[in-house]
PDB file of N, CA and C in Angstrom:
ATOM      1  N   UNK A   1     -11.921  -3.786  -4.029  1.00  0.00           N
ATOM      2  CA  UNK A   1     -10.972  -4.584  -3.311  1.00  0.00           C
ATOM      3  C   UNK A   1      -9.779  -3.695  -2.998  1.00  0.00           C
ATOM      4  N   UNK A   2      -9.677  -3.476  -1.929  1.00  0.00           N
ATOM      5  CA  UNK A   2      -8.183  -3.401  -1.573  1.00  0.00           C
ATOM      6  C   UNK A   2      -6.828  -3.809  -1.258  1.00  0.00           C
ATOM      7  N   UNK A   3      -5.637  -3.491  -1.998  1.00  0.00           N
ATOM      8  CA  UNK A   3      -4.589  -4.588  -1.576  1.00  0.00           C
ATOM      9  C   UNK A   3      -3.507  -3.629  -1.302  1.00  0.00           C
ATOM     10  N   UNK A   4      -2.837  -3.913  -0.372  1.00  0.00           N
ATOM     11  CA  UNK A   4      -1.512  -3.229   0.385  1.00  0.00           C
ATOM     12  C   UNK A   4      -0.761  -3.345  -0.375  1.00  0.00           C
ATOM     13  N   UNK A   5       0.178  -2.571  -0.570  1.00  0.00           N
ATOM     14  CA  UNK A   5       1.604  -2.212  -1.427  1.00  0.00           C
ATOM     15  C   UNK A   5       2.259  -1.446  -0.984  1.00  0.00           C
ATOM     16  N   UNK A   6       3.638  -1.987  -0.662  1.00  0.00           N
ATOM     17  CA  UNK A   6       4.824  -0.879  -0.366  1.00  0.00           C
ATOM     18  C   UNK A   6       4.645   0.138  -0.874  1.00  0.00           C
ATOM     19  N   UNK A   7       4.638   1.462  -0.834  1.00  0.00           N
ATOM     20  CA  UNK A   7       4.913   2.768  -1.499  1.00  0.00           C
ATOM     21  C   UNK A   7       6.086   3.129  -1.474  1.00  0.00           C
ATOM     22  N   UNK A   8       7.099   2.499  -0.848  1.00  0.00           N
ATOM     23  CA  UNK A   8       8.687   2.619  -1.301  1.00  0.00           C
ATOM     24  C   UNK A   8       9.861   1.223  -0.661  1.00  0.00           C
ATOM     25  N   UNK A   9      10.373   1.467  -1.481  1.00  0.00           N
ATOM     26  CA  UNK A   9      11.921   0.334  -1.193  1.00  0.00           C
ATOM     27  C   UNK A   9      11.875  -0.295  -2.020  1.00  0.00           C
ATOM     28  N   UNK A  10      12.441  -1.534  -1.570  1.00  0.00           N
ATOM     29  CA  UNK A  10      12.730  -2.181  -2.631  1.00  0.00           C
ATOM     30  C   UNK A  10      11.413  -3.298  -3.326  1.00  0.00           C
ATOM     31  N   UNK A  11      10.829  -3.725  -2.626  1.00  0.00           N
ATOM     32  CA  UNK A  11       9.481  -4.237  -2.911  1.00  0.00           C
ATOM     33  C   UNK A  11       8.295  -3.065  -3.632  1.00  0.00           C
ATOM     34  N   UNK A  12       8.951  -2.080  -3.868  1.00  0.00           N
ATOM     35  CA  UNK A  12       7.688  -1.461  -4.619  1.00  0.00           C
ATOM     36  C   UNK A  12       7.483  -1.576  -6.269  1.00  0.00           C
ATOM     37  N   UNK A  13       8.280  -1.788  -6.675  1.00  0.00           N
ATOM     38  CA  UNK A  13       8.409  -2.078  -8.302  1.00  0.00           C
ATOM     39  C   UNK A  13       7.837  -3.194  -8.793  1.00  0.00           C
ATOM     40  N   UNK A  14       8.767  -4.237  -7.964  1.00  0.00           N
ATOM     41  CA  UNK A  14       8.521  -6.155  -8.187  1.00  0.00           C
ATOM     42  C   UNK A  14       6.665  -6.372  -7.959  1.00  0.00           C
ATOM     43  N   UNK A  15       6.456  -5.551  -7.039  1.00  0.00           N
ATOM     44  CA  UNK A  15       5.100  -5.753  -6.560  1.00  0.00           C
ATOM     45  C   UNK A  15       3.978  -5.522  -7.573  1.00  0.00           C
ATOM     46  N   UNK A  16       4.615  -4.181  -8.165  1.00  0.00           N
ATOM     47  CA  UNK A  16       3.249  -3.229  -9.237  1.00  0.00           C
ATOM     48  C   UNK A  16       3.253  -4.207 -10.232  1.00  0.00           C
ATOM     49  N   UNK A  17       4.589  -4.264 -10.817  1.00  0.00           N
ATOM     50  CA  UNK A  17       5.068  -5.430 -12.161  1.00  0.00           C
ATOM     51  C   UNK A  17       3.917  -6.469 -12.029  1.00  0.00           C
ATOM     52  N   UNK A  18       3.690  -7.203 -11.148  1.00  0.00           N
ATOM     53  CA  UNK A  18       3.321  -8.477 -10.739  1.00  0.00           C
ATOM     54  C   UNK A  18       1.858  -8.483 -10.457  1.00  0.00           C
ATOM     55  N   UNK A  19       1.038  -7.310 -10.217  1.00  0.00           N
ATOM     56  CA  UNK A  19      -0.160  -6.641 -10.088  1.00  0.00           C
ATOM     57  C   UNK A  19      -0.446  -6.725 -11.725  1.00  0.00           C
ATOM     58  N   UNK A  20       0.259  -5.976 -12.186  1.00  0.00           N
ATOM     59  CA  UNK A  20       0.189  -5.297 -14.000  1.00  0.00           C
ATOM     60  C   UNK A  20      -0.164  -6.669 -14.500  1.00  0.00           C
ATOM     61  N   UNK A  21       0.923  -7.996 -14.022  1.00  0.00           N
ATOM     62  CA  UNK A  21       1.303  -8.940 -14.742  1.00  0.00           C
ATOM     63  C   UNK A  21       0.149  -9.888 -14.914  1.00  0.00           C
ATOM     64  N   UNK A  22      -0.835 -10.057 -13.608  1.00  0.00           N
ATOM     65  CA  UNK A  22      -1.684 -10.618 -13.301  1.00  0.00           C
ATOM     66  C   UNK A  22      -3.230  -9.975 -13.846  1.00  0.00           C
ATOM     67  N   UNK A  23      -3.218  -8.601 -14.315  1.00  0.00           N
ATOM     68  CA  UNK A  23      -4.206  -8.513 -15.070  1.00  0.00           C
ATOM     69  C   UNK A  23      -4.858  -7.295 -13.939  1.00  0.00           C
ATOM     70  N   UNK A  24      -4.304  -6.728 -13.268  1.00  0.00           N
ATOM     71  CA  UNK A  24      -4.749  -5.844 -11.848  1.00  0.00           C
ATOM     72  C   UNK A  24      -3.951  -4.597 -12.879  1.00  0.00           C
ATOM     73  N   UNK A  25      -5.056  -3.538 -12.954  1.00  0.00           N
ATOM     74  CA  UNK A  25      -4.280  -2.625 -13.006  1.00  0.00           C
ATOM     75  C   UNK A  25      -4.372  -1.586 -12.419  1.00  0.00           C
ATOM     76  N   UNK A  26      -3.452  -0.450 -11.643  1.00  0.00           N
ATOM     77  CA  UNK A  26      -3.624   0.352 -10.498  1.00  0.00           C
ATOM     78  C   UNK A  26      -4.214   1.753 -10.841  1.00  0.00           C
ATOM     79  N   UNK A  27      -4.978   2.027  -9.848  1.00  0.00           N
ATOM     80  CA  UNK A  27      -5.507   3.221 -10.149  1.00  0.00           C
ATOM     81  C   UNK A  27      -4.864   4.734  -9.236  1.00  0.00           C
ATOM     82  N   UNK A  28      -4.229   5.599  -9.725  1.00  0.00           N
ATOM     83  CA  UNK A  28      -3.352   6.196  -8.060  1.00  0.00           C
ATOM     84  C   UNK A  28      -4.569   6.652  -7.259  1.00  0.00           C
ATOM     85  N   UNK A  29      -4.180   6.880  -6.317  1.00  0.00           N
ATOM     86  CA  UNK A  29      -5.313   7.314  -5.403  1.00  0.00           C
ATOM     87  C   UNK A  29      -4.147   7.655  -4.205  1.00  0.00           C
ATOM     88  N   UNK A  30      -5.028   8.532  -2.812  1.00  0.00           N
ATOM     89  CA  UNK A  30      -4.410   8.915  -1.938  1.00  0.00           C
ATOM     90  C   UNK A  30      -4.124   7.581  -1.083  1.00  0.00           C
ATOM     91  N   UNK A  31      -3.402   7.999  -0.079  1.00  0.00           N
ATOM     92  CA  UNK A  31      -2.720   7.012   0.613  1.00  0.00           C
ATOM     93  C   UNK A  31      -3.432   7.227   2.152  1.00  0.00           C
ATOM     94  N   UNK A  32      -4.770   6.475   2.498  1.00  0.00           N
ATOM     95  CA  UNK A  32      -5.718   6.463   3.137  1.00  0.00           C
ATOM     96  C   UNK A  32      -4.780   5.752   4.440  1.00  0.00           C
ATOM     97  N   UNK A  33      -5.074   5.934   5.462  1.00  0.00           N
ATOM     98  CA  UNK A  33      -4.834   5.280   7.006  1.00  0.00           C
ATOM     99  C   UNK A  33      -5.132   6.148   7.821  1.00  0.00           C
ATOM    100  N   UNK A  34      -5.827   5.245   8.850  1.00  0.00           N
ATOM    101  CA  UNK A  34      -6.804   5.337  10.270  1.00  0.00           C
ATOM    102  C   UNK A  34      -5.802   5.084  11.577  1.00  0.00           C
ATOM    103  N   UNK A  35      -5.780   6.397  11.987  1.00  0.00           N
ATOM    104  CA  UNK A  35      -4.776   6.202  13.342  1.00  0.00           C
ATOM    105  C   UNK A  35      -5.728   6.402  14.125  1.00  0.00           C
ATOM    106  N   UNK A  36      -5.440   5.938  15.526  1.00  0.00           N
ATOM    107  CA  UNK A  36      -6.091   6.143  16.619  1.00  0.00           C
ATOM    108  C   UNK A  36      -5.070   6.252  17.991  1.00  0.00           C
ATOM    109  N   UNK A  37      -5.594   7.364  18.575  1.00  0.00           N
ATOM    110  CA  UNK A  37      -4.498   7.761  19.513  1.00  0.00           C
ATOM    111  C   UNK A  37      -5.055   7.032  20.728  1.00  0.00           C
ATOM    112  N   UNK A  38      -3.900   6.373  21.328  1.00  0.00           N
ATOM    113  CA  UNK A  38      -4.475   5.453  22.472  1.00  0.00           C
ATOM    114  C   UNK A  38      -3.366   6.157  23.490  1.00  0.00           C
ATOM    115  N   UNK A  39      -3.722   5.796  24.704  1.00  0.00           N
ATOM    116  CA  UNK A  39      -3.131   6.399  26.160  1.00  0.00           C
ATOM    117  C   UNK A  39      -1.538   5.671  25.997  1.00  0.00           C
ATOM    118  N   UNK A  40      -0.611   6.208  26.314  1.00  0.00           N
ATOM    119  CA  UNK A  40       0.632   5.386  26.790  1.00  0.00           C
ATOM    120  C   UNK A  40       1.551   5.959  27.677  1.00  0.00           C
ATOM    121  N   UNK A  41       1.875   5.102  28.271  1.00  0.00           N
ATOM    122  CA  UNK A  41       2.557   5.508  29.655  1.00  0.00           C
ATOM    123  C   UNK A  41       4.005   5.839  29.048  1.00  0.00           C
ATOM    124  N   UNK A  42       4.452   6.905  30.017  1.00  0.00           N
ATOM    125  CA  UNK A  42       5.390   7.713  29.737  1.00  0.00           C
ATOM    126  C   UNK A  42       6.406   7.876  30.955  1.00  0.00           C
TER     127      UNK A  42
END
């Protein structure tokens, strides 16, 4: 399963806490994302 999490500000702490709290515990891993370059007018 994957679940999104801030990796910074102020929502990144409250978030993990609340992961931890619920019985989720995190594993680090890289920080995966799929860009795709689309045409844009200029």
């Amino acid at each position: 399963m994957r679940i999104a999490v801030p990796n910074k500000g102020r929502l990144h702490e409250p978030t993990i806490d609340l992961l931890e709290r619920a019985g989720l515990h995190l594993v680090d891993a890289p920080i995966a994302s799929s860009t795709r370059r689309r045409p844009t007018r200029t």
